[in-house]
N, C-alpha and C. Protein backbone atom coordinates (compact mmCIF):
# COMPACT_ATOMS: atom_id res chain seq x y z
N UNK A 1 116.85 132.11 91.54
CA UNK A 1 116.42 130.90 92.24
C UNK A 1 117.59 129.92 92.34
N UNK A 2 118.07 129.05 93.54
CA UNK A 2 118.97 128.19 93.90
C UNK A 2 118.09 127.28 93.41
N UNK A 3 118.74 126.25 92.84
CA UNK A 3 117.88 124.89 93.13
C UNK A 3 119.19 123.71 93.79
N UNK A 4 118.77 122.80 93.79
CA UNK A 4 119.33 122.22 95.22
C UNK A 4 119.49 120.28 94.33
N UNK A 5 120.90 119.93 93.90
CA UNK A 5 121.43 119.03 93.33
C UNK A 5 121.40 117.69 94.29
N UNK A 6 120.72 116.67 94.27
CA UNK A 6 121.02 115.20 95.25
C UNK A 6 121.53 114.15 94.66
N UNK A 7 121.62 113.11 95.07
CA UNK A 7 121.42 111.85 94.08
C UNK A 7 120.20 110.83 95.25
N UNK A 8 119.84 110.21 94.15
CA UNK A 8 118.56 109.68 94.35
C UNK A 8 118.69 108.80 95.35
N UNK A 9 117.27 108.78 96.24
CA UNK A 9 117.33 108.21 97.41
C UNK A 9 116.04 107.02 97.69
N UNK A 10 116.14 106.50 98.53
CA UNK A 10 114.50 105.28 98.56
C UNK A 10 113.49 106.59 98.24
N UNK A 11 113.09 107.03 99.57
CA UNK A 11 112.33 107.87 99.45
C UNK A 11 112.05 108.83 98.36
N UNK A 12 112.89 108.80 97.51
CA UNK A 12 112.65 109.69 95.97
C UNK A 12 112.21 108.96 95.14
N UNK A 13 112.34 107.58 95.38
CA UNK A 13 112.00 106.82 94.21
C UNK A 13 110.19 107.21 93.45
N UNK A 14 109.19 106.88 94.22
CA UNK A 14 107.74 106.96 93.65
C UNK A 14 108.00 108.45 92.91
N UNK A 15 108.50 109.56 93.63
CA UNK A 15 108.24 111.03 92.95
C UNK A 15 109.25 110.56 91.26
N UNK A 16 110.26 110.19 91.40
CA UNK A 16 111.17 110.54 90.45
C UNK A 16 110.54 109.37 88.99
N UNK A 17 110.18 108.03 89.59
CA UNK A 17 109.55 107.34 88.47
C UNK A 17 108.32 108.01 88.23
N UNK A 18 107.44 108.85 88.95
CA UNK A 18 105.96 109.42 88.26
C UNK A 18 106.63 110.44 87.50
N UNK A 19 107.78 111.55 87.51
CA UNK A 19 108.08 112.03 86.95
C UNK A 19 108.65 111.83 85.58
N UNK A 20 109.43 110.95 85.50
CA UNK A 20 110.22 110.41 84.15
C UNK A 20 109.17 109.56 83.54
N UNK A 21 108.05 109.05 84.34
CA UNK A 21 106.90 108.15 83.26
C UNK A 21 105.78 109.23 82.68
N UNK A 22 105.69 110.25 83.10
CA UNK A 22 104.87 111.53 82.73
C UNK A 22 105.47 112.15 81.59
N UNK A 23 106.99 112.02 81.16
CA UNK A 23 107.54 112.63 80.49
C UNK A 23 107.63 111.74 79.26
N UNK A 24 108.18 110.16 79.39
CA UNK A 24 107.79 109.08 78.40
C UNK A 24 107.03 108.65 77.57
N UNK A 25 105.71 109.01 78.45
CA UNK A 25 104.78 108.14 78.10
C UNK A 25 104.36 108.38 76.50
N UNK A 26 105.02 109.38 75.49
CA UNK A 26 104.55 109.13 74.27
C UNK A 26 105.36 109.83 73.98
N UNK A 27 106.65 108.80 73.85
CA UNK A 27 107.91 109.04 73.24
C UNK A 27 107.63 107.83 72.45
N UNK A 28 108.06 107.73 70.92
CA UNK A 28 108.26 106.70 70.27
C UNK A 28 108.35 105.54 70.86
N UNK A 29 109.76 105.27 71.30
CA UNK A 29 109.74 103.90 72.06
C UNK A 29 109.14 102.71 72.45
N UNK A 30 108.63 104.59 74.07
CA UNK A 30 107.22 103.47 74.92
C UNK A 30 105.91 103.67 74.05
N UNK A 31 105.42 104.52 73.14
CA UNK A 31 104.84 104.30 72.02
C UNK A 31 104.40 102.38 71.54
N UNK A 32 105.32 102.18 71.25
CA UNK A 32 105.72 100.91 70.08
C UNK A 32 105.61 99.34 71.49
N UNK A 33 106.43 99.91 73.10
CA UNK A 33 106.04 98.89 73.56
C UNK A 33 105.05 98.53 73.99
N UNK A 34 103.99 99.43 74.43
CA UNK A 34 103.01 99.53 74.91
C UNK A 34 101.37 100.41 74.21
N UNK A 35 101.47 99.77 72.71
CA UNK A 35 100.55 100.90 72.22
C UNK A 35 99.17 101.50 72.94
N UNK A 36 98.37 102.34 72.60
CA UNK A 36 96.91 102.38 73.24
C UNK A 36 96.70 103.64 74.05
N UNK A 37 96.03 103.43 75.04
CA UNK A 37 95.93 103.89 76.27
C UNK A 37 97.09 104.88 76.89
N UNK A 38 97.03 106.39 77.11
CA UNK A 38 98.20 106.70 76.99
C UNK A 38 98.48 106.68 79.00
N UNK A 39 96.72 106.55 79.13
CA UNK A 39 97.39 106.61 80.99
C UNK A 39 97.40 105.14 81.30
N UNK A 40 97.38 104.09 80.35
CA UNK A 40 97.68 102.28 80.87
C UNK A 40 99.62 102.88 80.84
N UNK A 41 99.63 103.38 79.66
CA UNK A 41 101.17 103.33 79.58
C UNK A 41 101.55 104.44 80.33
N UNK A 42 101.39 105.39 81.06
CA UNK A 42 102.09 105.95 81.98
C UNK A 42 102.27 105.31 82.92
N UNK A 43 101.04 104.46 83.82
CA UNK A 43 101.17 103.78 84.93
C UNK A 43 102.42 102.59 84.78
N UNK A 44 102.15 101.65 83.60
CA UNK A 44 103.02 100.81 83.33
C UNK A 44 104.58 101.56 83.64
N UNK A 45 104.41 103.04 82.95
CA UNK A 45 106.52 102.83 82.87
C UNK A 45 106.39 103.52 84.82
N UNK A 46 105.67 104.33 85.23
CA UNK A 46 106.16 104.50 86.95
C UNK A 46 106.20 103.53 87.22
N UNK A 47 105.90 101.73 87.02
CA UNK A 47 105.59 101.07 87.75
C UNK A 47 107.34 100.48 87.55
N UNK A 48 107.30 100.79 86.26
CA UNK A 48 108.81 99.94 85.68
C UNK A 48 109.75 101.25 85.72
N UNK A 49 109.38 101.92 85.95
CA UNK A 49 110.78 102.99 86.12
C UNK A 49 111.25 102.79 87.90
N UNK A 50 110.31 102.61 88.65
CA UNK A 50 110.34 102.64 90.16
C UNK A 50 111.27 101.00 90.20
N UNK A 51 111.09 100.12 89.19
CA UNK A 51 111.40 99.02 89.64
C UNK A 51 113.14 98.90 89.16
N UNK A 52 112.92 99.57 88.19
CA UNK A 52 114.61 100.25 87.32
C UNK A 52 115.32 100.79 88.18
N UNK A 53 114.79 101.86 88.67
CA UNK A 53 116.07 103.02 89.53
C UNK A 53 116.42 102.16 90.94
N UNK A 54 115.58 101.46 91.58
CA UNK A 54 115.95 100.48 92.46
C UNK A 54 116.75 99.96 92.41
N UNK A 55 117.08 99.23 90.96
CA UNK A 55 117.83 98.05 90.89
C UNK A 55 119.70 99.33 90.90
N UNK A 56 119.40 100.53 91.09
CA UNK A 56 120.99 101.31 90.92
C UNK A 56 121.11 102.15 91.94
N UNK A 57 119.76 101.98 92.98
CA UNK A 57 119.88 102.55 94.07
C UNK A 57 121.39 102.68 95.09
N UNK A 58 121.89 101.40 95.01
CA UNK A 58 123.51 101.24 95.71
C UNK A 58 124.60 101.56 94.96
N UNK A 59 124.18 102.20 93.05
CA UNK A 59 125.37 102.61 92.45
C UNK A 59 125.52 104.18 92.73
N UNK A 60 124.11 104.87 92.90
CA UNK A 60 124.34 106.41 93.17
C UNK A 60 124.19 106.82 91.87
N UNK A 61 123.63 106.32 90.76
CA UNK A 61 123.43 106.53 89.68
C UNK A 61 122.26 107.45 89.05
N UNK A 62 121.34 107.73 90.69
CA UNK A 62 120.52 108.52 89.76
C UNK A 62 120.54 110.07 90.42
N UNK A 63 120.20 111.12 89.56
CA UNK A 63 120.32 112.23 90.09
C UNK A 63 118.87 113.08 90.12
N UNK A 64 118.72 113.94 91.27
CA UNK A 64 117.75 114.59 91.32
C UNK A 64 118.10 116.32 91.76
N UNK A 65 116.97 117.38 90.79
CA UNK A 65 117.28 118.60 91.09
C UNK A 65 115.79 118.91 91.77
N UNK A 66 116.19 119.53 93.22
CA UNK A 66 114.98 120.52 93.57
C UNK A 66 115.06 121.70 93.94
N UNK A 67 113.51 122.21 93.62
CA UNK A 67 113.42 124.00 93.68
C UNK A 67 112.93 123.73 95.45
N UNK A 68 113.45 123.85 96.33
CA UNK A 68 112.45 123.66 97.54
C UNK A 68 112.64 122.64 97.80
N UNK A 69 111.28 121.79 98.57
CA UNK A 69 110.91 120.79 98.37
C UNK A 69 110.33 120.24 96.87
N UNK A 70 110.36 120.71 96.11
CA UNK A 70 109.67 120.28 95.13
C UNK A 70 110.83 119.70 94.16
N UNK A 71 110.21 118.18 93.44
CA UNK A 71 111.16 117.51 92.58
C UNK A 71 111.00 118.50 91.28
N UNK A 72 111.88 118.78 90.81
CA UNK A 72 111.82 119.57 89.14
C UNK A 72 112.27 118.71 88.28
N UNK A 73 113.56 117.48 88.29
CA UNK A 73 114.29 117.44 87.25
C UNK A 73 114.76 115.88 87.39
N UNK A 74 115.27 115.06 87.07
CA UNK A 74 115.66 113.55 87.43
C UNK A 74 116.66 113.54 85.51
N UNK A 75 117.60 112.59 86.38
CA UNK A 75 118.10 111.54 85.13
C UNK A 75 118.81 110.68 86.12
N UNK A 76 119.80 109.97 85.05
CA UNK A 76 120.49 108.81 85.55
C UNK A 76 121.44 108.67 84.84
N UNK A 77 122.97 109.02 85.69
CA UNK A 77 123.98 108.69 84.84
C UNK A 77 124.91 107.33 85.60
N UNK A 78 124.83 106.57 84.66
CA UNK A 78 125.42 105.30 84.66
C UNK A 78 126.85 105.10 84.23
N UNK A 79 127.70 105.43 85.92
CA UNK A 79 129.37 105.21 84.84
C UNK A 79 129.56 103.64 84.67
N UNK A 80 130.81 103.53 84.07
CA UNK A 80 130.97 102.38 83.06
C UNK A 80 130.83 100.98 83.74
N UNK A 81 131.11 101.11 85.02
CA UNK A 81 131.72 100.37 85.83
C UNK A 81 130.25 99.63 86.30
N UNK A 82 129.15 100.40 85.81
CA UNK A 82 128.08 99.82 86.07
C UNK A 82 127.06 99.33 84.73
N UNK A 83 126.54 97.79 85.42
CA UNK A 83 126.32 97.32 84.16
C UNK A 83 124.84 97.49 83.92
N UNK A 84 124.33 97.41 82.93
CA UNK A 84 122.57 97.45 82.36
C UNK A 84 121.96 96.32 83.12
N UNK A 85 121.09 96.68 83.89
CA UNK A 85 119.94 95.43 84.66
C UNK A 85 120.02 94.28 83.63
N UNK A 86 120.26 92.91 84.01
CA UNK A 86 119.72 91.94 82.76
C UNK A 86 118.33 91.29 83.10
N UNK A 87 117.90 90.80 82.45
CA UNK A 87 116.52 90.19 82.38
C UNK A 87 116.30 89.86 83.88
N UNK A 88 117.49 88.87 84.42
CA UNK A 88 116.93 88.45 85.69
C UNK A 88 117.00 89.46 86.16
N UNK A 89 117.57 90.06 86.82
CA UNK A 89 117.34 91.33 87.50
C UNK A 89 115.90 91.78 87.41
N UNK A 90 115.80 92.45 86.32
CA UNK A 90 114.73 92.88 85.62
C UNK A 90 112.92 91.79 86.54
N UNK A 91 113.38 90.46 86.89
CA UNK A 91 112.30 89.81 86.96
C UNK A 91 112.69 90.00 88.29
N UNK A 92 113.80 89.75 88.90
CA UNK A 92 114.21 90.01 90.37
C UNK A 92 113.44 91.08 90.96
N UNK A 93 113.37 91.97 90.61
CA UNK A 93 112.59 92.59 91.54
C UNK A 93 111.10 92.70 90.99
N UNK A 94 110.57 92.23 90.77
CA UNK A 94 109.46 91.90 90.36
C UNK A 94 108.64 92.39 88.67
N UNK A 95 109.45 92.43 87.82
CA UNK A 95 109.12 92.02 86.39
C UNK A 95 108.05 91.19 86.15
N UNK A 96 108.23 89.90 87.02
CA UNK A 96 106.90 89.31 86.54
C UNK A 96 105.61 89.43 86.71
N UNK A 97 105.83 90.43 87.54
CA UNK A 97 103.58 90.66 87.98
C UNK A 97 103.59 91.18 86.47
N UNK A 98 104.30 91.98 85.98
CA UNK A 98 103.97 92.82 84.55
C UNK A 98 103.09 92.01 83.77
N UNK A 99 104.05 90.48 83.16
CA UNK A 99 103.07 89.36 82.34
C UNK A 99 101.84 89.47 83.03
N UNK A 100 101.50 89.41 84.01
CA UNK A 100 99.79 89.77 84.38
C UNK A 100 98.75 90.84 84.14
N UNK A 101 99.68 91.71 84.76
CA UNK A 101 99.31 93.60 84.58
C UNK A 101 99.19 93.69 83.41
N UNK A 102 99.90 94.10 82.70
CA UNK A 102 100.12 94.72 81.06
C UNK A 102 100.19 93.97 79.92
N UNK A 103 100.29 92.49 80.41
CA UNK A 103 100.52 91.61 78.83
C UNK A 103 101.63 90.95 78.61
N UNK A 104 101.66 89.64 78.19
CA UNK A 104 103.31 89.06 77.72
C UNK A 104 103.45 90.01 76.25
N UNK A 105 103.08 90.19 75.50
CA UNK A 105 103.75 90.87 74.38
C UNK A 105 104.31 92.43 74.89
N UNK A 106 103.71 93.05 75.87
CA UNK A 106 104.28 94.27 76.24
C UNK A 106 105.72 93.82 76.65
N UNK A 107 105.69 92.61 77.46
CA UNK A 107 106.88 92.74 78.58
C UNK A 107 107.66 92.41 77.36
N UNK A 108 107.63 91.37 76.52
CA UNK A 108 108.71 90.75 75.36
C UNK A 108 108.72 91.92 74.59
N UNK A 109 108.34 93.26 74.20
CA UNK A 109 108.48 94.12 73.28
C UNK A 109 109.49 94.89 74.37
N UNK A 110 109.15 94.99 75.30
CA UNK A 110 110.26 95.67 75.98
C UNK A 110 111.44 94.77 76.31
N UNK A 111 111.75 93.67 76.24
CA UNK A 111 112.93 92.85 76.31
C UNK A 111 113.69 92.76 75.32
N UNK A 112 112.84 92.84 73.78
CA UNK A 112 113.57 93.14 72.92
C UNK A 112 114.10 94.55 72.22
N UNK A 113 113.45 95.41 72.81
CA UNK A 113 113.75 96.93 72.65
C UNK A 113 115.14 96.71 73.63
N UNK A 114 115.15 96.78 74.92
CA UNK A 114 116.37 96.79 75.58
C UNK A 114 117.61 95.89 74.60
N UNK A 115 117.10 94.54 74.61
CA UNK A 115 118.11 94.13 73.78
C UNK A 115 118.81 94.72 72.27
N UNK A 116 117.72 95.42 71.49
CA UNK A 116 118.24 95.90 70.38
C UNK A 116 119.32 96.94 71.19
N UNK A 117 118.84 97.78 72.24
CA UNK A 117 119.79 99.62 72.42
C UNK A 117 120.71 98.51 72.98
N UNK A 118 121.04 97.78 73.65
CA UNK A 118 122.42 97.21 74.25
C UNK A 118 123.13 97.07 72.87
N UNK A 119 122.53 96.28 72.16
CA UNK A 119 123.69 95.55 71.00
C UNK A 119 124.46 96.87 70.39
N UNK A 120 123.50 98.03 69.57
CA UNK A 120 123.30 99.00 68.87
C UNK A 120 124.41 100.22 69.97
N UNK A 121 124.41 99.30 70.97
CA UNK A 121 125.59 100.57 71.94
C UNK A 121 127.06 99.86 71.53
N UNK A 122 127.15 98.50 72.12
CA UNK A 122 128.02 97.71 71.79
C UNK A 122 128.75 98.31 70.55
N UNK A 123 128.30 98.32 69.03
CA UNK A 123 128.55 98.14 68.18
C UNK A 123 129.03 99.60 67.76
N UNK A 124 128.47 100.60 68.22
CA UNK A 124 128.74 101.63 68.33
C UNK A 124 130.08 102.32 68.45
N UNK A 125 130.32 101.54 69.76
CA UNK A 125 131.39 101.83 70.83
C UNK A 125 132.77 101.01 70.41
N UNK A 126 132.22 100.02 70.42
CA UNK A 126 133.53 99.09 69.44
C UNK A 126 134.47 98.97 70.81
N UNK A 127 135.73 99.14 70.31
CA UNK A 127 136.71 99.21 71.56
C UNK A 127 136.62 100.33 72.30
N UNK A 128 135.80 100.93 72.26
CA UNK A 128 135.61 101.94 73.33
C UNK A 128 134.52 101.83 74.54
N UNK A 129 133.68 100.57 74.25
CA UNK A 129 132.68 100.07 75.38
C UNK A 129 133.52 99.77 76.45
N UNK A 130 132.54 100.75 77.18
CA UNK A 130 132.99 100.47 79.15
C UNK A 130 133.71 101.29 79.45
N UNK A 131 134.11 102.58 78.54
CA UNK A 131 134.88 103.78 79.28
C UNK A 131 133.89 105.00 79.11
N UNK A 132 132.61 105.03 79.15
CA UNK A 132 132.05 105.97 79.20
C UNK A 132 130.56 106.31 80.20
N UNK A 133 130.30 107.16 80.53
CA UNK A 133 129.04 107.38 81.30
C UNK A 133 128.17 107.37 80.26
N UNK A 134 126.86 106.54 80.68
CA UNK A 134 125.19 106.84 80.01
C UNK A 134 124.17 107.73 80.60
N UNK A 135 123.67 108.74 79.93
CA UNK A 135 122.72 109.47 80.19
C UNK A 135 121.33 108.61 80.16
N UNK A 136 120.58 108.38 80.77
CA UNK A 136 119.18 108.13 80.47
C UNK A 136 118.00 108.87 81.16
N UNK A 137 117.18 108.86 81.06
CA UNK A 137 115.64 109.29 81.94
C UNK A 137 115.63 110.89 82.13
N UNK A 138 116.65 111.59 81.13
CA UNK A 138 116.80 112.72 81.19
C UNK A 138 115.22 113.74 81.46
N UNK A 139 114.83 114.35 82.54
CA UNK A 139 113.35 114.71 82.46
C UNK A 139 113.30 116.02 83.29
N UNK A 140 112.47 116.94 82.93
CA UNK A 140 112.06 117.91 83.52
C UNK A 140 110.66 118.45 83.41
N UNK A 141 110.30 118.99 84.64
CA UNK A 141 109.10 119.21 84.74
C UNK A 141 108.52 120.20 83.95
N UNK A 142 107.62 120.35 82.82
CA UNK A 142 107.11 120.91 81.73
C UNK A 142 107.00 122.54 82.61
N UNK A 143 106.47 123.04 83.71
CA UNK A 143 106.70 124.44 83.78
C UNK A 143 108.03 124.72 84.01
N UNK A 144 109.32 123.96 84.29
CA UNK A 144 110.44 124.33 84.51
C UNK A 144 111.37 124.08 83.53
N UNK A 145 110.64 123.88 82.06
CA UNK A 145 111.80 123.44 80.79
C UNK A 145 111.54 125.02 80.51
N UNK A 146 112.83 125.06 79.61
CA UNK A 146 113.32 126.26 79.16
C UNK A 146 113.90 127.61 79.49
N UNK A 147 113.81 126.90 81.61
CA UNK A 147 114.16 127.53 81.87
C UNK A 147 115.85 127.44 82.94
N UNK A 148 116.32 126.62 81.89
CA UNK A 148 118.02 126.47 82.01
C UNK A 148 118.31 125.59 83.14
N UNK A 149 117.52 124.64 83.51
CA UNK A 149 117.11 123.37 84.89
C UNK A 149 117.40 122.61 84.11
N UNK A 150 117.61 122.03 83.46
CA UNK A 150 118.10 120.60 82.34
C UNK A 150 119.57 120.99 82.29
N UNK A 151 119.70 121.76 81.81
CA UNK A 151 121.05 122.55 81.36
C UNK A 151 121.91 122.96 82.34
N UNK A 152 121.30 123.04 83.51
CA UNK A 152 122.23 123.63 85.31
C UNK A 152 122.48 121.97 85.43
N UNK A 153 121.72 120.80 85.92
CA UNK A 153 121.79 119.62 86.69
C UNK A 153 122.73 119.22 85.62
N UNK A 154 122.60 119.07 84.48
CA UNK A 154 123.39 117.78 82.92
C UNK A 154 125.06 118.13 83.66
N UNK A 155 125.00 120.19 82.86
CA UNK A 155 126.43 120.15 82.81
C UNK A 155 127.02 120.32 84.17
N UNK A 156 126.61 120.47 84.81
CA UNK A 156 127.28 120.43 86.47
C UNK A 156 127.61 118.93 87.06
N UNK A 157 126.65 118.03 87.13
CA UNK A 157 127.08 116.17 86.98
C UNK A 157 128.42 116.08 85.78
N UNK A 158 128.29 116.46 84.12
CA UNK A 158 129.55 116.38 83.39
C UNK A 158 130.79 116.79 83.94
N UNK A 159 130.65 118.25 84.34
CA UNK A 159 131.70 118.59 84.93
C UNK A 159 132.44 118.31 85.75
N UNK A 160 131.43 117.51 86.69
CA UNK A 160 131.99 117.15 88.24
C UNK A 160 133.02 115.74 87.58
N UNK A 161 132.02 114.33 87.06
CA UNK A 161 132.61 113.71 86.57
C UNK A 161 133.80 113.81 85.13
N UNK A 162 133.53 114.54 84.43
CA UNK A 162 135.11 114.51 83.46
C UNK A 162 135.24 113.26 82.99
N UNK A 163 133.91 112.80 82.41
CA UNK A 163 134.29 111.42 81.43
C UNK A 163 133.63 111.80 80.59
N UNK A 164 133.97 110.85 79.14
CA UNK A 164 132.77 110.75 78.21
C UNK A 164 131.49 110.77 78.64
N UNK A 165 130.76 110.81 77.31
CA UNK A 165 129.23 110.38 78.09
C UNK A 165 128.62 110.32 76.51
N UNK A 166 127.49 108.89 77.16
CA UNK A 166 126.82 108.40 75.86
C UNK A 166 125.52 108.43 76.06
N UNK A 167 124.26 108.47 74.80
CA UNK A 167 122.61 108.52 75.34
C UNK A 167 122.57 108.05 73.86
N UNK A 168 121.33 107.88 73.84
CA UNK A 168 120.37 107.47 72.83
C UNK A 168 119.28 108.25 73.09
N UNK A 169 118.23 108.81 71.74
CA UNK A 169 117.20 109.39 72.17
C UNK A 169 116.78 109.02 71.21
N UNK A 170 115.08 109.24 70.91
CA UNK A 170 114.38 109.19 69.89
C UNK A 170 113.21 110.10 69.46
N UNK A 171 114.02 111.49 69.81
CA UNK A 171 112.95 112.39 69.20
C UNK A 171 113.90 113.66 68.81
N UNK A 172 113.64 114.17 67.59
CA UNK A 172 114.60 114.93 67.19
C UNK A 172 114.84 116.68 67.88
N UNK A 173 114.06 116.95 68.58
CA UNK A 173 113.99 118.21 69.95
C UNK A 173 115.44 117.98 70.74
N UNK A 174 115.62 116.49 70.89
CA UNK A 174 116.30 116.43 72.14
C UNK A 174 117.58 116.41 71.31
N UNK A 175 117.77 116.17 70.36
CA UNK A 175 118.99 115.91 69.81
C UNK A 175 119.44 117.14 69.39
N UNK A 176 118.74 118.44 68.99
CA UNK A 176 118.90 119.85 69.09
C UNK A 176 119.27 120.32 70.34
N UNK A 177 118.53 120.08 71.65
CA UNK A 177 118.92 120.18 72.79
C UNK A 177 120.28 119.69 73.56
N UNK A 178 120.76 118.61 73.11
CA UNK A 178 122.12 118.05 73.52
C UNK A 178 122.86 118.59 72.87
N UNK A 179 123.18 119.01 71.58
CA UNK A 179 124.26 119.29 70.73
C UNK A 179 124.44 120.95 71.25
N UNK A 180 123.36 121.30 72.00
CA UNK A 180 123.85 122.35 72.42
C UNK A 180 124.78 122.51 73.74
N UNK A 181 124.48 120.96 74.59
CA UNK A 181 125.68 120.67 75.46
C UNK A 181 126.84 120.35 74.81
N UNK A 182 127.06 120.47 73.68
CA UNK A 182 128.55 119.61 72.73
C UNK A 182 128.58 118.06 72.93
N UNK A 183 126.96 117.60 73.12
CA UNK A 183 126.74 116.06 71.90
C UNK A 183 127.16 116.20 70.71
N UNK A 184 127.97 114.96 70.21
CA UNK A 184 127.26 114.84 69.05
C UNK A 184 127.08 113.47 68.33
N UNK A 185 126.13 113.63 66.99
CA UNK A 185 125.32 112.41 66.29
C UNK A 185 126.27 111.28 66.29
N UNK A 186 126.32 110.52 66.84
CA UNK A 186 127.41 109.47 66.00
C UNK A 186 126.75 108.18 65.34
N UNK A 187 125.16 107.97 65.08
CA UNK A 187 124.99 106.99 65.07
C UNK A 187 123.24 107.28 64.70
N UNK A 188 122.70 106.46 63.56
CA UNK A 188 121.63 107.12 63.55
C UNK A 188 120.98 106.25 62.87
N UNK A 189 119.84 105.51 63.37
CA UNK A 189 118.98 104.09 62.51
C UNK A 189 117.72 104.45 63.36
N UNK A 190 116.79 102.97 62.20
CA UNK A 190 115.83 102.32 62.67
C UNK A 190 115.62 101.72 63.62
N UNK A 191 115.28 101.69 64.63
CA UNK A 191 114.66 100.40 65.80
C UNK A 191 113.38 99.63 65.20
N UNK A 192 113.83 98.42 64.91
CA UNK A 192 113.02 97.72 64.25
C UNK A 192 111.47 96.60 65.24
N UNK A 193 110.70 97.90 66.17
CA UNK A 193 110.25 96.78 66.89
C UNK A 193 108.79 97.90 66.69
N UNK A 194 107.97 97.26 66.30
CA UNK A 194 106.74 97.85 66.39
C UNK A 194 106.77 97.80 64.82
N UNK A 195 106.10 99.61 64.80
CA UNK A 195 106.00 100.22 63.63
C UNK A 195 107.32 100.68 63.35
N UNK A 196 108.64 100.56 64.19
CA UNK A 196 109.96 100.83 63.89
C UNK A 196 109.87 102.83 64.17
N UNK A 197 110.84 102.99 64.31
CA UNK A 197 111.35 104.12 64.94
C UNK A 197 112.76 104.81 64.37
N UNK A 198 112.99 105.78 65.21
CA UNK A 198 114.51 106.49 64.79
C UNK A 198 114.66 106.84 66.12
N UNK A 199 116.32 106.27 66.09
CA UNK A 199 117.06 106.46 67.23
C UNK A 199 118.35 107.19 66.76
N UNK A 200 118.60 108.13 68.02
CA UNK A 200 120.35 108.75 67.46
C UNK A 200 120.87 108.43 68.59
N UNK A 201 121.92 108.04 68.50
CA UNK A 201 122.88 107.98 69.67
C UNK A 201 124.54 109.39 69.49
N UNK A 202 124.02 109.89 70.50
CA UNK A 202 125.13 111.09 70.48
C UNK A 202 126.37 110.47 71.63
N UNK A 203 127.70 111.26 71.25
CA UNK A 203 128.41 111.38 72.36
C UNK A 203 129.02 112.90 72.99
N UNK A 204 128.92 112.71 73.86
CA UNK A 204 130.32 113.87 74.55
C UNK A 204 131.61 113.76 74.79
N UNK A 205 132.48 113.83 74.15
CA UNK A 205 133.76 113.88 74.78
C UNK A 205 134.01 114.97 76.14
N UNK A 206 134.62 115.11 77.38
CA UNK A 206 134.63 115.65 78.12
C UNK A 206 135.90 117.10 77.99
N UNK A 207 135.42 118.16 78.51
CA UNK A 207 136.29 119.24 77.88
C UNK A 207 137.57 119.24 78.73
N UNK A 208 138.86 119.87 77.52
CA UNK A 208 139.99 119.65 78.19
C UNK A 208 140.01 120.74 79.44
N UNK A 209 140.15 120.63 80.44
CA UNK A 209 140.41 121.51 81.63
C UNK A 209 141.59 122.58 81.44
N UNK A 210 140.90 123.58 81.91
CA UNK A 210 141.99 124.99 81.91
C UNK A 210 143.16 124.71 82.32
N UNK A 211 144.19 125.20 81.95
CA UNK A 211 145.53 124.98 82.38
C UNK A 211 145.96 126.65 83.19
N UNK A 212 146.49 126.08 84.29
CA UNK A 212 147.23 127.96 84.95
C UNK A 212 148.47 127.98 83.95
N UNK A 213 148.40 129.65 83.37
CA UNK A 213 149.18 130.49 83.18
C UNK A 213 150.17 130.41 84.10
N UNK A 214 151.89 129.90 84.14
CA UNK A 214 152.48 130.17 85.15
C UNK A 214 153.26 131.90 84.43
N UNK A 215 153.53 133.31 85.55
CA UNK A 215 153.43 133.94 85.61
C UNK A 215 155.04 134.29 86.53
């Protein structure tokens, strides 16, 4: 089977946020920002993932794999040069119906979750913030995991680009799963917002390129 590499477009947006909020929706994290209801909190993150990938629609930042017509696979790699939505943003494109929809403590649990992973990258990175690509929204469609579609779209985007690359995750599957791309752990705590959590943040260094044999 071919499957067929894009980067994300208007028209992809509703498929690619129902996809990555189907895959979320009870991950630790969105767990802790949004407890309860696990289809209040799916709707909530398509509503806020659709309003996210928008705001990077003009960086080319997000990527999509299809079998066909059919979406299989989404992430979003963010090179350096591009910065994290800030709050206004965030309300710019419409953040604030949320305080109505879902609750002021949802939206402030998610303002301060973002704010903890920014600092917790920062600090991380040290003098090395701003020379690397971020992985996020890494997702695939549950009949098409395992079957080497995560692993075709990741390292083919790495390859193409030839930079570092940084993520955070919070479930220990995925952190087995990356290190088999040559992540690795560099970084490994509590997120202190809810009932508190575990986050790892891995990196990639990018591989040195073959050199020709001169002959």
């Amino acid at each position: 089977m071919t499957y067929r590499l894009t980067t994300l477009t208007q028209s992809d947006l509703p498929h690619a946020a129902a996809l990555a909020a189907a895959a979320f929706s009870d991950t630790p994290c969105y767990n802790q920002i949004l407890p309860g209801d696990i289809t209040r909190r799916t709707s909530f993150l398509a509503w806020l993932f659709e309003k996210n990938f928008s705001l990077r629609l003009k960086d080319e930042c997000g990527r999509c794999t299809y079998d066909g017509d059919k979406l299989i696979s989404f992430f979003m790699f963010t090179k350096p040069d591009v910065r994290h939505p800030t709050c206004c943003d965030m309300l710019r494109v419409g953040l604030i119906t949320g305080l109505w929809t879902y609750g002021f403590r949802a939206v402030k649990r998610l303002l301060d979750t973002k704010s903890w992973f920014e600092n917790k990258e920062k600090e991380v990175l040290g003098e090395r913030e701003g020379t690397m690509i971020r992985l996020e929204r890494m997702t695939v469609l549950p009949e098409y995991q395992g079957k080497g579609v995560g692993t075709f779209a990741l390292s083919a985007a790495l390859h193409k680009l030839g930079m570092p690359c940084i993520l955070g995750t919070q479930e220990r599957r995925n952190v087995i799963f990356y290190s088999r791309l040559g992540f690795k752990v560099v970084d490994e705590a509590n997120v202190p917002i809810g009932d508190g959590y575990t986050n790892w943040i891995m990196i990639r260094e990018p591989k040195p390129k073959a050199r020709l044999q001169k002959i």
